[in-house]
C-alpha atoms as a PDB file:
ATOM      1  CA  UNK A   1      69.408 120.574  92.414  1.00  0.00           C
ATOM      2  CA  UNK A   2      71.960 118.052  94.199  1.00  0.00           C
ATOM      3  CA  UNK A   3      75.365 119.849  94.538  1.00  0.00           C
ATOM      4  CA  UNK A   4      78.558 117.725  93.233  1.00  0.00           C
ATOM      5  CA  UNK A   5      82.002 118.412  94.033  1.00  0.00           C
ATOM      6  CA  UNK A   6      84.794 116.453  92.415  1.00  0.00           C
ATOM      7  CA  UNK A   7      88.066 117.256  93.282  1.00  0.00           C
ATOM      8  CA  UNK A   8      90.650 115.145  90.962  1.00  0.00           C
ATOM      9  CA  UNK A   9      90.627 115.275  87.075  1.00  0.00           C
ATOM     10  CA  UNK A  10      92.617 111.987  86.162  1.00  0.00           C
ATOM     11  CA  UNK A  11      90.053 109.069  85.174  1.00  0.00           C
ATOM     12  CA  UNK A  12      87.715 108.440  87.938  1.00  0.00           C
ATOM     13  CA  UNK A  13      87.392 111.923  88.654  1.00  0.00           C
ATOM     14  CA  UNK A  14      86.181 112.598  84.944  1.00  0.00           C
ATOM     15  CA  UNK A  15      84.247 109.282  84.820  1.00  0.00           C
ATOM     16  CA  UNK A  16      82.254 110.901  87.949  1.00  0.00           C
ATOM     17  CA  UNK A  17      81.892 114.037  85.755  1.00  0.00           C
ATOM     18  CA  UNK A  18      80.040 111.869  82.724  1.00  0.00           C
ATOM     19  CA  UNK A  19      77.987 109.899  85.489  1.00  0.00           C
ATOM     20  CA  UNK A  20      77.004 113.334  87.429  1.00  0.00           C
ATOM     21  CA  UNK A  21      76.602 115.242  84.458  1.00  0.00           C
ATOM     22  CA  UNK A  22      72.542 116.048  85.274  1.00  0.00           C
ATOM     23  CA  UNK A  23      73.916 117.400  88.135  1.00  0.00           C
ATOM     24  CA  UNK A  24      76.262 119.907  86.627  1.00  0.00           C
ATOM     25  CA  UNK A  25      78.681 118.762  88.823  1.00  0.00           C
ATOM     26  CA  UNK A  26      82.161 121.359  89.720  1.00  0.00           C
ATOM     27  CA  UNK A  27      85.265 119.705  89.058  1.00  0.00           C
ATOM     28  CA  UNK A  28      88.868 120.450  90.671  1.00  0.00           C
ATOM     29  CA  UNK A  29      92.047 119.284  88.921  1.00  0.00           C
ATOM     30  CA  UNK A  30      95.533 119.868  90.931  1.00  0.00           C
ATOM     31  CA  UNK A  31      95.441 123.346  91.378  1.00  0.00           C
ATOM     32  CA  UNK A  32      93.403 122.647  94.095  1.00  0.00           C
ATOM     33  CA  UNK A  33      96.997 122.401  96.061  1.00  0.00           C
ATOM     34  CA  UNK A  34      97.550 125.988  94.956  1.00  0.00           C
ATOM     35  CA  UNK A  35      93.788 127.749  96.199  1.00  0.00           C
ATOM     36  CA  UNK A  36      93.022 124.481  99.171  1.00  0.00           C
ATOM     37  CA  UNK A  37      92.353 127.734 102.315  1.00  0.00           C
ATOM     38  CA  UNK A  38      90.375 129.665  99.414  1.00  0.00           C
ATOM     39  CA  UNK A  39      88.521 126.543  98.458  1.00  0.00           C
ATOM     40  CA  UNK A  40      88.149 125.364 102.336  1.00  0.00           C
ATOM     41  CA  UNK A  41      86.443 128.849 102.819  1.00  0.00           C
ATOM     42  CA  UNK A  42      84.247 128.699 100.069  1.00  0.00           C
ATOM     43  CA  UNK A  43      82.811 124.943 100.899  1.00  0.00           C
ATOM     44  CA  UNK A  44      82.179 126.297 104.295  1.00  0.00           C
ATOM     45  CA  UNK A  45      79.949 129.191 103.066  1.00  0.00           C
ATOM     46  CA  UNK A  46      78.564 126.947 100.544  1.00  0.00           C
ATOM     47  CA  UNK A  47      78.451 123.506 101.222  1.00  0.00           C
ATOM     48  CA  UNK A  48      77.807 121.114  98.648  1.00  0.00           C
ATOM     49  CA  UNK A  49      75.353 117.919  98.825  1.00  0.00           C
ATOM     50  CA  UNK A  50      78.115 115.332  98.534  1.00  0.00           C
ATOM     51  CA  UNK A  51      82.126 116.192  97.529  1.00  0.00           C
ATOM     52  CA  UNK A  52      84.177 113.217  96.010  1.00  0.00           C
ATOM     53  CA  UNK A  53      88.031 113.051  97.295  1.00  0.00           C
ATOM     54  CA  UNK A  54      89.841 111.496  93.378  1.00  0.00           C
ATOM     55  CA  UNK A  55      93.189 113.318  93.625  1.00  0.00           C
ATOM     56  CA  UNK A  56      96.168 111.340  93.639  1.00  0.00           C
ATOM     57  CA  UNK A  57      99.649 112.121  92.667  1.00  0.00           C
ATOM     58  CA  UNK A  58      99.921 110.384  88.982  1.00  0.00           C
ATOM     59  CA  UNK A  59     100.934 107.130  88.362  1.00  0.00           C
ATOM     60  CA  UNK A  60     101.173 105.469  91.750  1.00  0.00           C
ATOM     61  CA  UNK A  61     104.366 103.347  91.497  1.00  0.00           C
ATOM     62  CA  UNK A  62     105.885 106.393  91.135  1.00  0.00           C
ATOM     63  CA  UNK A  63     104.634 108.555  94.038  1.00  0.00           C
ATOM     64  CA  UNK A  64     106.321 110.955  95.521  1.00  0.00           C
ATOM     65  CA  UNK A  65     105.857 110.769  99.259  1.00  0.00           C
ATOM     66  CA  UNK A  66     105.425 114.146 100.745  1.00  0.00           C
ATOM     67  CA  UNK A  67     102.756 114.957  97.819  1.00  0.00           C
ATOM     68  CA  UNK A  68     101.453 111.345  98.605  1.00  0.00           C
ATOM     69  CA  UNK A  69     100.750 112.017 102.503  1.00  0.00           C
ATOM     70  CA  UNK A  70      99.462 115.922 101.372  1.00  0.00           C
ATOM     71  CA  UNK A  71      97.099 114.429  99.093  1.00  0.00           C
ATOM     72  CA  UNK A  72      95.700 111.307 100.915  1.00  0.00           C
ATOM     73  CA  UNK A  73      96.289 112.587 104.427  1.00  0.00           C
ATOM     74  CA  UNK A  74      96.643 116.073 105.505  1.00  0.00           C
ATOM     75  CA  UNK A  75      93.854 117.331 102.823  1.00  0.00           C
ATOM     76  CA  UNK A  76      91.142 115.336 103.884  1.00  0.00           C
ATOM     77  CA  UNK A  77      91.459 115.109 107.457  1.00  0.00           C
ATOM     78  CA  UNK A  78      91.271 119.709 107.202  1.00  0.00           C
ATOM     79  CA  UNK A  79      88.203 118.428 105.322  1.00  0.00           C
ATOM     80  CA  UNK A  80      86.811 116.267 107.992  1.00  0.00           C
ATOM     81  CA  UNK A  81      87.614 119.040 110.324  1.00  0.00           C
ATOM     82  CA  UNK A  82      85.985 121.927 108.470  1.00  0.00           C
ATOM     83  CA  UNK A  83      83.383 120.696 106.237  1.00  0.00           C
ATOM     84  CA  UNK A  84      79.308 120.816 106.713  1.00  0.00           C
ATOM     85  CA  UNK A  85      78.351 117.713 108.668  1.00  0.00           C
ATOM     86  CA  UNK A  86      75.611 117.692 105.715  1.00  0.00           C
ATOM     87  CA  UNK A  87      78.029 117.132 103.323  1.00  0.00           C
ATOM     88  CA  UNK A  88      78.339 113.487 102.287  1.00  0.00           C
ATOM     89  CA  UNK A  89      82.241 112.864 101.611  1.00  0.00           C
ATOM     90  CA  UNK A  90      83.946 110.072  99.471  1.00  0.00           C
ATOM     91  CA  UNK A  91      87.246 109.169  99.189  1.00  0.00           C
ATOM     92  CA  UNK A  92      88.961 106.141  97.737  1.00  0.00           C
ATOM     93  CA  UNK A  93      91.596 103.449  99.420  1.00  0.00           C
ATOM     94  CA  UNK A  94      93.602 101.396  97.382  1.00  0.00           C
ATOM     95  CA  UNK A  95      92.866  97.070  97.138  1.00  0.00           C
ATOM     96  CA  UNK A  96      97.179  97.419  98.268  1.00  0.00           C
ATOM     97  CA  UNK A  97      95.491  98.287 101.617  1.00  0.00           C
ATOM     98  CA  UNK A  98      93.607  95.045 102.324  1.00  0.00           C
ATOM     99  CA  UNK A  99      94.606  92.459 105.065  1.00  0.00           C
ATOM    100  CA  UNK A 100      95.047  89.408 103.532  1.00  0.00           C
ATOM    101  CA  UNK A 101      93.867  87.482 106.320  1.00  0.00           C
ATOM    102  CA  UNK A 102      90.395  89.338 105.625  1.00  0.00           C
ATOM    103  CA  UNK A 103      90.235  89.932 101.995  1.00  0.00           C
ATOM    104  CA  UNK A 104      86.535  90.200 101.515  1.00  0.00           C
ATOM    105  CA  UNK A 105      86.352  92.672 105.099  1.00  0.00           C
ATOM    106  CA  UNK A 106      86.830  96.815 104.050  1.00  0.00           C
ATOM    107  CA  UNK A 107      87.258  97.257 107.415  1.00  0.00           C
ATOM    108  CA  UNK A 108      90.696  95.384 108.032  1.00  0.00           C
ATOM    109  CA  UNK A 109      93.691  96.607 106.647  1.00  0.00           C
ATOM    110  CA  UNK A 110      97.302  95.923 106.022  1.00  0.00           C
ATOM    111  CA  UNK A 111      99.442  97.248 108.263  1.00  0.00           C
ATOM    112  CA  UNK A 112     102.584  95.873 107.169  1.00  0.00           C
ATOM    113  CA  UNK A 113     105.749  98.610 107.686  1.00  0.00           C
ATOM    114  CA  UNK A 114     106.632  97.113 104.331  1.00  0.00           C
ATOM    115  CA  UNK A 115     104.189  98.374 101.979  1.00  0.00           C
ATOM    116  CA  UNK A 116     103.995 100.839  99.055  1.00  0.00           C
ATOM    117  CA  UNK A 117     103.935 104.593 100.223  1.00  0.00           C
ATOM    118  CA  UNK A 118     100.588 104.816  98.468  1.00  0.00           C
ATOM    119  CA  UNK A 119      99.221 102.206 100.519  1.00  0.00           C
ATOM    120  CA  UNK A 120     101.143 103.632 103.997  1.00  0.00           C
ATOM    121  CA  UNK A 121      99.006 106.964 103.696  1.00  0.00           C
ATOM    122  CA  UNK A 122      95.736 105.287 102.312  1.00  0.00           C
ATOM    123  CA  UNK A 123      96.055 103.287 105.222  1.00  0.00           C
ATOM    124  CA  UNK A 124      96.469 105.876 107.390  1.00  0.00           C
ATOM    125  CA  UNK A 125      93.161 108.116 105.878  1.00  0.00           C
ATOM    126  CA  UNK A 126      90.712 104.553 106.767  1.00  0.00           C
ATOM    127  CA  UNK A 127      92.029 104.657 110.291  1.00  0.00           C
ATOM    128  CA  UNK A 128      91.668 108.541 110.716  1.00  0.00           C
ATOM    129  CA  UNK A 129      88.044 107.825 109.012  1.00  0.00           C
ATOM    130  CA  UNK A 130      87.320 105.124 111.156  1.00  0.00           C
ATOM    131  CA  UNK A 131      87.867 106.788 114.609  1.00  0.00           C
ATOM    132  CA  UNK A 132      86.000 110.172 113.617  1.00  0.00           C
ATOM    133  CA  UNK A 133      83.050 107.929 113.122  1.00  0.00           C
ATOM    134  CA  UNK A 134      81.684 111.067 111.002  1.00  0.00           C
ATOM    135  CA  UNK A 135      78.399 110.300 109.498  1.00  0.00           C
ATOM    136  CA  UNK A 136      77.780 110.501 105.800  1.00  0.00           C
ATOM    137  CA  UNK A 137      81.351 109.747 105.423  1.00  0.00           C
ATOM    138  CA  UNK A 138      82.498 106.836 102.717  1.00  0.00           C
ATOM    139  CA  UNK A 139      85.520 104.911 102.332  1.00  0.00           C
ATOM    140  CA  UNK A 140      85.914 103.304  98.693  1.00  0.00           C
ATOM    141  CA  UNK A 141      88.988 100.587  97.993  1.00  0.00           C
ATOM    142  CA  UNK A 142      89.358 100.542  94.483  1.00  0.00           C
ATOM    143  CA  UNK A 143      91.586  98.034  92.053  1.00  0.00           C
ATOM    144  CA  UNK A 144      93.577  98.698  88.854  1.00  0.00           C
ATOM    145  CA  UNK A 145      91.843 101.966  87.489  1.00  0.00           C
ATOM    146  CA  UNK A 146      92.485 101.838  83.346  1.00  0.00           C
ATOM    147  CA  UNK A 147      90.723 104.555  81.518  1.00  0.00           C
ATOM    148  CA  UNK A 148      90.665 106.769  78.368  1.00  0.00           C
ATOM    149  CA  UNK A 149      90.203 110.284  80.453  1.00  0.00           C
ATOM    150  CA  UNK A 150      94.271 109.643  81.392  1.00  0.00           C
ATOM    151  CA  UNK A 151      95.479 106.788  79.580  1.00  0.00           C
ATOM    152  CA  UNK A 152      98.996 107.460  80.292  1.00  0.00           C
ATOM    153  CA  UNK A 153      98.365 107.303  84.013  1.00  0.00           C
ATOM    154  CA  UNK A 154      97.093 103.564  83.328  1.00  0.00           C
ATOM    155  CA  UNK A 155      98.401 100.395  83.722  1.00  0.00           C
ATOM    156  CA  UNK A 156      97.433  99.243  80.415  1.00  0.00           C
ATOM    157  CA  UNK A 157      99.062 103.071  78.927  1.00  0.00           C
ATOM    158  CA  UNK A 158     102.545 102.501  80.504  1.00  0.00           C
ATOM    159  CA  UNK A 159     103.029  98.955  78.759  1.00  0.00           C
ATOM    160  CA  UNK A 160     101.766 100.653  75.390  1.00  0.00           C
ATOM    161  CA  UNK A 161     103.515 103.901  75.436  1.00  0.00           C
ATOM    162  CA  UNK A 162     107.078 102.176  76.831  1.00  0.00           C
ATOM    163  CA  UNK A 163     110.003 101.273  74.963  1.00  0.00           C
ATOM    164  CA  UNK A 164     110.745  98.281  76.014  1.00  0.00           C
ATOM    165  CA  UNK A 165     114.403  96.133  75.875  1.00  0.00           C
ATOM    166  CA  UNK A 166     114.650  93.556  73.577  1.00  0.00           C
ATOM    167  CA  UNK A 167     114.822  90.919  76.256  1.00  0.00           C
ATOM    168  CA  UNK A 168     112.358  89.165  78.424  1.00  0.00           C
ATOM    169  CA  UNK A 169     110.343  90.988  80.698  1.00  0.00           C
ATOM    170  CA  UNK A 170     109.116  89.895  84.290  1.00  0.00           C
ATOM    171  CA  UNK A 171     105.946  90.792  86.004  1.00  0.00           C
ATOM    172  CA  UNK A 172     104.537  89.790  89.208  1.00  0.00           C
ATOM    173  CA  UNK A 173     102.361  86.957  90.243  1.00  0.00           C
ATOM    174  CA  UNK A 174     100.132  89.232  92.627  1.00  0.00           C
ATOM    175  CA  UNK A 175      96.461  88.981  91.664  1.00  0.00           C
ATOM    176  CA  UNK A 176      94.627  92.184  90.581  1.00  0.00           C
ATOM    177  CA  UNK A 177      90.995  93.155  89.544  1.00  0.00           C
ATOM    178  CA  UNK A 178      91.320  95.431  86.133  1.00  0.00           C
ATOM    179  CA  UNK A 179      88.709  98.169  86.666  1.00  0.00           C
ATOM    180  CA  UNK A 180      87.412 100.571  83.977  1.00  0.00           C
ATOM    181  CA  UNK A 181      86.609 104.024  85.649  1.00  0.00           C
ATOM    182  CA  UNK A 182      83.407 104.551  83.725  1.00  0.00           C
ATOM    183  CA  UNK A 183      82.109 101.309  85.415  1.00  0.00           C
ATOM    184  CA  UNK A 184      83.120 102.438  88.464  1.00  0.00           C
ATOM    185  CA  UNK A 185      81.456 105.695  88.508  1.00  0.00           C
ATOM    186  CA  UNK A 186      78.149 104.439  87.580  1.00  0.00           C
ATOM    187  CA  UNK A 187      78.141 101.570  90.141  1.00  0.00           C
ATOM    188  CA  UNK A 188      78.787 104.529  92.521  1.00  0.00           C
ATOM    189  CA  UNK A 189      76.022 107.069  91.508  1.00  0.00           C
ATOM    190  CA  UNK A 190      73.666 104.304  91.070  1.00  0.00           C
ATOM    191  CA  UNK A 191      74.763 103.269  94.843  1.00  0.00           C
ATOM    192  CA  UNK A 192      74.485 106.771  96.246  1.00  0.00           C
ATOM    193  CA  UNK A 193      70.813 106.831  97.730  1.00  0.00           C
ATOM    194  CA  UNK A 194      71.746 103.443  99.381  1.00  0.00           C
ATOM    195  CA  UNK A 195      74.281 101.524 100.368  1.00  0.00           C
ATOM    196  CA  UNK A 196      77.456 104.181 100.045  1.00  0.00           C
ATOM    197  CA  UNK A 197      76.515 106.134 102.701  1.00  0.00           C
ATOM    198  CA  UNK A 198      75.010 105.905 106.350  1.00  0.00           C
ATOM    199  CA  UNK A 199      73.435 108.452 108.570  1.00  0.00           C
ATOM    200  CA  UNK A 200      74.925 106.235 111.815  1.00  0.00           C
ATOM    201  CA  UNK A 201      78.588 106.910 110.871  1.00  0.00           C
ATOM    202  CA  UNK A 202      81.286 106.344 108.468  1.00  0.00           C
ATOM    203  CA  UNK A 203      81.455 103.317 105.838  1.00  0.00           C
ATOM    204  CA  UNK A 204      84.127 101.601 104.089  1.00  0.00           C
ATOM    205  CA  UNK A 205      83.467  99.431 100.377  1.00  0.00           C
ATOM    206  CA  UNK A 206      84.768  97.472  98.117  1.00  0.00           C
ATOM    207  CA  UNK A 207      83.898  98.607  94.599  1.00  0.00           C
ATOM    208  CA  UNK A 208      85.639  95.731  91.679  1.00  0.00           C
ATOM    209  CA  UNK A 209      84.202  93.573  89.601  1.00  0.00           C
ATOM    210  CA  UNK A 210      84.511  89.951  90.203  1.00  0.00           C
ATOM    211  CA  UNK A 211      87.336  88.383  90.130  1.00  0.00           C
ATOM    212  CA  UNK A 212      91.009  88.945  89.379  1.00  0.00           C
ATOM    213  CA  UNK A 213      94.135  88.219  87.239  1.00  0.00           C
ATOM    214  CA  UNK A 214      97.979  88.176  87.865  1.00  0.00           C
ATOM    215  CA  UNK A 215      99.728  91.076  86.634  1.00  0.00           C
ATOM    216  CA  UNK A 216     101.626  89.131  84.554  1.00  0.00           C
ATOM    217  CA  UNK A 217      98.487  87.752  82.817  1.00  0.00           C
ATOM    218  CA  UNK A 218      96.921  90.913  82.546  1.00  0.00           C
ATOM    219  CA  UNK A 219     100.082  92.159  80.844  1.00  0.00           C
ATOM    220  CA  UNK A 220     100.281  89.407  78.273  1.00  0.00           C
ATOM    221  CA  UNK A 221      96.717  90.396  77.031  1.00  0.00           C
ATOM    222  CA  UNK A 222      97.141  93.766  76.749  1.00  0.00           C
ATOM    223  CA  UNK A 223     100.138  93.264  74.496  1.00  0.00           C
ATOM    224  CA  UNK A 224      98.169  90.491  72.694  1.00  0.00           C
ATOM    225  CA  UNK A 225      95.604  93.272  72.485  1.00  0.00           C
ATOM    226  CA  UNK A 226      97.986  94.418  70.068  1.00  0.00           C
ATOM    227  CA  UNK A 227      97.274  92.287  67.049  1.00  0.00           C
ATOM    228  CA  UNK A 228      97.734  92.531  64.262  1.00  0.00           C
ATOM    229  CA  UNK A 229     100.484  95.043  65.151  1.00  0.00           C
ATOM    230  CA  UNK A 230     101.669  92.601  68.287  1.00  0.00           C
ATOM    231  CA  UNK A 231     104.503  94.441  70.172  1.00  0.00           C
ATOM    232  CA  UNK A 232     107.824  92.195  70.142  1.00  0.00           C
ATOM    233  CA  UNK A 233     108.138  91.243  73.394  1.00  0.00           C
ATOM    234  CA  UNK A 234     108.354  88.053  75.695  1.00  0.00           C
ATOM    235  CA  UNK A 235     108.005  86.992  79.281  1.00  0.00           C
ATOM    236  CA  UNK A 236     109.790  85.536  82.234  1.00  0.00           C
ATOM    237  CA  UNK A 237     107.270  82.720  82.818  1.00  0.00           C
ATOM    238  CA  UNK A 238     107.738  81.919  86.757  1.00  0.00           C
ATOM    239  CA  UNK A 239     106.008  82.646  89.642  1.00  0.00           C
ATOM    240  CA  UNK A 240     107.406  86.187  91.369  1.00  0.00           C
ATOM    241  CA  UNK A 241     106.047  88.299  93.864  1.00  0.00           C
ATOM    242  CA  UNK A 242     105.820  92.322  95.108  1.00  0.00           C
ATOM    243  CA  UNK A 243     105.976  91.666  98.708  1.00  0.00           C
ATOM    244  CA  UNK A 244     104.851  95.566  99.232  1.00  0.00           C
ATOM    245  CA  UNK A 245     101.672  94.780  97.811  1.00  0.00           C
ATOM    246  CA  UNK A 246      99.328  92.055  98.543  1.00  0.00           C
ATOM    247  CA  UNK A 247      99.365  88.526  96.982  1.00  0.00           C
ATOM    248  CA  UNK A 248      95.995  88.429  96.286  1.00  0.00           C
ATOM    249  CA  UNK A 249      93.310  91.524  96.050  1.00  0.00           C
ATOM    250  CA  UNK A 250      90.240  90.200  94.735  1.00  0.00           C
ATOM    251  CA  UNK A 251      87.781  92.715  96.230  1.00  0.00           C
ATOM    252  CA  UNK A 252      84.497  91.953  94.718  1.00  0.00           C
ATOM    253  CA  UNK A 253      81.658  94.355  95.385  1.00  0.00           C
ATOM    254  CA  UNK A 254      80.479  95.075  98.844  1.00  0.00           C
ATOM    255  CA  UNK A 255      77.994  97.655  97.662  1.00  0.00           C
ATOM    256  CA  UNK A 256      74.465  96.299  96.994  1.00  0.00           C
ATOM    257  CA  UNK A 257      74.865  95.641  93.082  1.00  0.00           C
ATOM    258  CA  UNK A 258      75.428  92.486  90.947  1.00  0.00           C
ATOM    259  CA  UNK A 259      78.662  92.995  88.972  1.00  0.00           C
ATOM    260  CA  UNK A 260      80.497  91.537  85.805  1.00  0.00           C
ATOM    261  CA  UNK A 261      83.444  89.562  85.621  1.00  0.00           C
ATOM    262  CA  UNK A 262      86.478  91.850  85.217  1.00  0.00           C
ATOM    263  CA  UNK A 263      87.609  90.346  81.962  1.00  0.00           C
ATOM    264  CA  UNK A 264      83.836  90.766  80.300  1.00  0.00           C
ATOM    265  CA  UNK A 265      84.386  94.925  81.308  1.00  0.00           C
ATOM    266  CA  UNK A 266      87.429  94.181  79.834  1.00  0.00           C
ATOM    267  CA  UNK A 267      86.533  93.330  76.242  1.00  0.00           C
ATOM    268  CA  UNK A 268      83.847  96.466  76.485  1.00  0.00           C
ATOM    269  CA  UNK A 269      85.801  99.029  77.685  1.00  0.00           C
ATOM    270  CA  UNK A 270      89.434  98.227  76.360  1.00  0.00           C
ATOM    271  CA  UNK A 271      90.522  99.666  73.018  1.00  0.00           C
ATOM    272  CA  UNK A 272      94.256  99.601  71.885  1.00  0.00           C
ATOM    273  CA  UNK A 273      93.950 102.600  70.055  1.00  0.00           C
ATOM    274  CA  UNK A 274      92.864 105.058  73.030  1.00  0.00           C
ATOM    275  CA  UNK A 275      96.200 103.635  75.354  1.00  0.00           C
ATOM    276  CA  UNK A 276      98.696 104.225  72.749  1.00  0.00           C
ATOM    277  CA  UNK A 277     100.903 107.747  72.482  1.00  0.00           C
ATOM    278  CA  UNK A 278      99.545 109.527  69.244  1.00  0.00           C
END
C-alpha cells in the first residue's frame, strides 16, 4: 500500500486525512516540534511514498515569527536535505506570496520587504524549493482555508466567535478566494498521479477555485449567514487596503481540473452552526 505522511492537524491536514483515508495515512499534529531528529531518523529508515508539509503556527495574522520561520523554513529545508529522493514532498505557499504583476504565474513571487511575516518565510521556502530543483517535490499556494476540522483557526470562526464593539467595523478591499479544505484535499489526491508532481524537478500550483471576493464582502455574508439570529453589526463602506498583502489574489487552478466558483463551494460547505463557539 501507498505510504502517507501528514504532518499538521489544523484543517487541511485533517481534510488530507478523510481524502487519504484508504491509505491509512499517519498524521503529525505540533508535537512534531518536540520529536522533529526522532521523526527525521525514522523517515530515513522508513521512507514514506509521499509526506504532506500542513503545519503552520495558528491563525496567521497572528504569527509569531521565530515559530513562523521554524515551521515554514528551517523544517523543511532539514527535510529536503535528509529525506528519500523517492519520497514525493508537498508543502503549501500562501496566495499573500503572489507577484501581482504575474498573478496567474506560481512561479513569480512577491518580494516586497513589506509583507506579512507569513508571506516573508513562505516566500523564502518557494525560492529554497526552486533552486534545489529536487524532483518529486511540490509547491501548493493556497487561499483563505475555512473549515470545520479547526473552525476557530478560520476566517469565517474569528468573525463568529468575536465580540465585537458596537460601532462600525472596517475590512479591507483586497480580493480573496474562500477555500473549503475538504475541496482542497480532494482536488489534490485526485491530482496526485498527474499534474502535482514531476519526475524532471520541482513544481509550484495554484490550487482555488475560481474567482474571488473582497474581504469586506466576504465578511458581510458570513454575518448575513447569520439569519435569523443576524449579529448586530455594520460596516465602514469605502474602499481600504492591507498594503502587506496583495490587492488582488485570484489564483484559479493551475492543476489539470475544472473547478467551481468559490461562492457555489461556499453555499455547500458553509454552515453557521459548525463556526460558532459552543
Amino acid at each position: 500500500m501507498t505510504k502517507h505522511v501528514i504532518i499538521g492537524a489544523g484543517n487541511l491536514g485533517a481534510s488530507l486525512a478523510i481524502s487519504l483515508s484508504d491509505k491509512n495515512p499517519s498524521m503529525y499534529d505540533r508535537k512534531i516540534l518536540e520529536i522533529f531528529p526522532q521523526f527525521l531518523r525514522h523517515l530515513r529508515q522508513d521512507p514514506p511514498d509521499f509526506l504532506w508539509w500542513c503545519i503552520g503556527g495558528g491563525y496567521k495574522r497572528n504569527l509569531d515569527e521565530e515559530l513562523s520561520r521554524r515551521l515554514s523554513v528551517e523544517m523543511p529545508l532539514e527535510l529536503l536535505d535528509q529525506v528519500s529522493p523517492s519520497t514525493s514532498l508537498a508543502f503549501f505557499s500562501s496566495a499573500d506570496c503572489v507577484d501581482s504583476s504575474y498573478p496567474e504565474d506560481p512561479r513569480k513571487r512577491n518580494n516586497s520587504p513589506a509583507r506579512t511575516v507569513f508571506a516573508k518565510y513562505k516566500g523564502q521556502l518557494e525560492g529554497i524549493i526552486m533552486s534545489r530543483r529536487r524532483p518529486r517535490t511540490a509547491v501548493v499556494r493556497v487561499s483563505e482555508i475555512y473549515g470545520t476540522h479547526r473552525p476557530l483557526d478560520t476566517f469565517p470562526g474569528r468573525l463568529l466567535s468575536t465580540a465585537w464593539p458596537d460601532q462600525p467595523l472596517i475590512f479591507p478591499s483586497n480580493e480573496i478566494t474562500p477555500t473549503p479544505s475538504d475541496w482542497l484535499a480532494e482536488v489534490l489526491v485526485k491530482c496526485l498521479s498527474e499534474g502535482l508532481f514531476s519526475e524532471e524537478g520541482e513544481t509550484f500550483h495554484h490550487a482555488a477555485p475560481w474567482g474571488s471576493v473582497s474581504t469586506l464582502q466576504w465578511a458581510k455574508m458570513i454575518f448575513d449567514s447569520t439569519k435569523p439570529n443576524k449579529a448586530r453589526v455594520s460596516f465602514i463602506e469605502r474602499v481600504c487596503w492591507n498594503d502587506k498583502r496583495p490587492r488582488a489574489s485570484a489564483l484559479g487552478c493551475s492543476l489539470p481540473l475544472k473547478v467551481d466558483h468559490w461562492s457555489t463551494l461556499w453555499l455547500k460547505h458553509f454552515r453557521r452552526e459548525d463556526y460558532q463557539k459552543p
